[in-house]
Protein backbone atom coordinates (compact mmCIF):
# COMPACT_ATOMS: atom_id res chain seq x y z
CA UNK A 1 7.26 -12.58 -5.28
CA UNK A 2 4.59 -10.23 -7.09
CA UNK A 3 4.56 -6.48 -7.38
CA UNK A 4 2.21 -3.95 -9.19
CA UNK A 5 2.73 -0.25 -9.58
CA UNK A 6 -0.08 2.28 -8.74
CA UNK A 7 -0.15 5.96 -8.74
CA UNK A 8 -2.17 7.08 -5.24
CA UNK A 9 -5.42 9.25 -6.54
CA UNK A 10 -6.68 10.78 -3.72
CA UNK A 11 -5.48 14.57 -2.98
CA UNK A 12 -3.73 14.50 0.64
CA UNK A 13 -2.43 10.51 -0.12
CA UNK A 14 -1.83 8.01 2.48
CA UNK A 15 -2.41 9.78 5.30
CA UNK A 16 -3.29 8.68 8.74
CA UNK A 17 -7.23 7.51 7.78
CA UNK A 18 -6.47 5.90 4.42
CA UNK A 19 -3.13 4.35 5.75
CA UNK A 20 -5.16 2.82 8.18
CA UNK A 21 -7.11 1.16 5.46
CA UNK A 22 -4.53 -0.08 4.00
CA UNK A 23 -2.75 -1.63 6.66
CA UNK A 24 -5.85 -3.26 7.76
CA UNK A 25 -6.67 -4.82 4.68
CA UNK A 26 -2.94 -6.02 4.46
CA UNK A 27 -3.23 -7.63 7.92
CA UNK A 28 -6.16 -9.72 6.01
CA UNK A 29 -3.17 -11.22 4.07
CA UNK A 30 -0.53 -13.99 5.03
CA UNK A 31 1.92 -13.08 2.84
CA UNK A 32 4.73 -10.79 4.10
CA UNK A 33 3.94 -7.10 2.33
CA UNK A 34 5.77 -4.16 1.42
CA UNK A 35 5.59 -0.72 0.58
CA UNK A 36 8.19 1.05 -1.78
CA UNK A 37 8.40 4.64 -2.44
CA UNK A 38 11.21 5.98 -4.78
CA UNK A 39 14.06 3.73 -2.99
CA UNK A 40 12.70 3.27 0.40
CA UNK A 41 10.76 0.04 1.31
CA UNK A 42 8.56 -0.41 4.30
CA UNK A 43 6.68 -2.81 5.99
CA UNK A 44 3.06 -2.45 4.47
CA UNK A 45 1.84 -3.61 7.70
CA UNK A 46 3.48 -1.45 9.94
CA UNK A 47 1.46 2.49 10.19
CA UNK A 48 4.60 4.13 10.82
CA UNK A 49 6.13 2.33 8.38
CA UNK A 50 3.82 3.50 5.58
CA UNK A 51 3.26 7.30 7.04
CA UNK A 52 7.36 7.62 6.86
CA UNK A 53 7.13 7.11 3.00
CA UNK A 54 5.19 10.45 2.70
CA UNK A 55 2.85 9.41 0.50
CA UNK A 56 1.09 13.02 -1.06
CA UNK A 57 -1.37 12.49 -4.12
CA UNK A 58 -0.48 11.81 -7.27
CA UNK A 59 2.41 9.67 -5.92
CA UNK A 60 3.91 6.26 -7.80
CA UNK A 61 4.38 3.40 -5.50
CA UNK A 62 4.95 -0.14 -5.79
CA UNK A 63 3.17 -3.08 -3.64
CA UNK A 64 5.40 -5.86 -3.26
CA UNK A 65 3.79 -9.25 -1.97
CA UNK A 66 5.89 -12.99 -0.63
CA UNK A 67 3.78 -15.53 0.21
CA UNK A 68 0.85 -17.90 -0.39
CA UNK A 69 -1.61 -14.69 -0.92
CA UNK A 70 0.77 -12.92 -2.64
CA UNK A 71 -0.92 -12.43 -6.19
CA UNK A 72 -4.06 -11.52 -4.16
CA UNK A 73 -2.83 -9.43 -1.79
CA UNK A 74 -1.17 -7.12 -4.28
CA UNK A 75 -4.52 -6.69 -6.08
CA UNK A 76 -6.81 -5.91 -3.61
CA UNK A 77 -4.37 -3.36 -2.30
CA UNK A 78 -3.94 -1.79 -5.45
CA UNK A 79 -7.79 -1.61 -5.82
CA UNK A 80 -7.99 -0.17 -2.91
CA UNK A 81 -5.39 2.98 -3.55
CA UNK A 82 -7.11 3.33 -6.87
CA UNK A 83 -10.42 3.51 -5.12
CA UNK A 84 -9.09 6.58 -3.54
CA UNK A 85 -10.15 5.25 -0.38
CA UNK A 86 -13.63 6.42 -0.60
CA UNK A 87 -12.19 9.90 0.16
């Protein structure tokens, strides 16, 4: 198991466009994902999983990864919520 904290950037946060970017980009993974906000943990590959959390900007999450991919998976999704998802 791997995790990495990252604070979202972008002002509105995971929201339906950039959520969308990140679930796609966690299908690309085998490993099984999560999502944790505060103490709730989702599914990072489920949408209404990850819009439940509420994730505004300036939010702390943690990416949890299990699996073969795990180490990579975790990275490039942290990347890509400190990319701000090109918003």
């Amino acid at each position: 198991m791997f995790s990495k904290d990252v604070v979202v950037q972008n002002q509105v946060g995971l929201h339906a466009r950039p959520a969308t970017f990140f679930i796609q980009k966690a299908n690309e993974f085998k490993a099984s994902i999560w999502v944790e906000k505060e103490e709730r943990r989702v599914n990072a590959k489920s949408l209404l999983g990850v819009l439940s959390l509420g994730i505004v900007g300036n939010t702390a999450i943690r990416v949890i990864a299990d699996g073969a991919d795990e180490e990579a998976a975790v990275e490039a999704l942290v990347k890509l919520v400190e990319s701000g998802f090109a918003e």
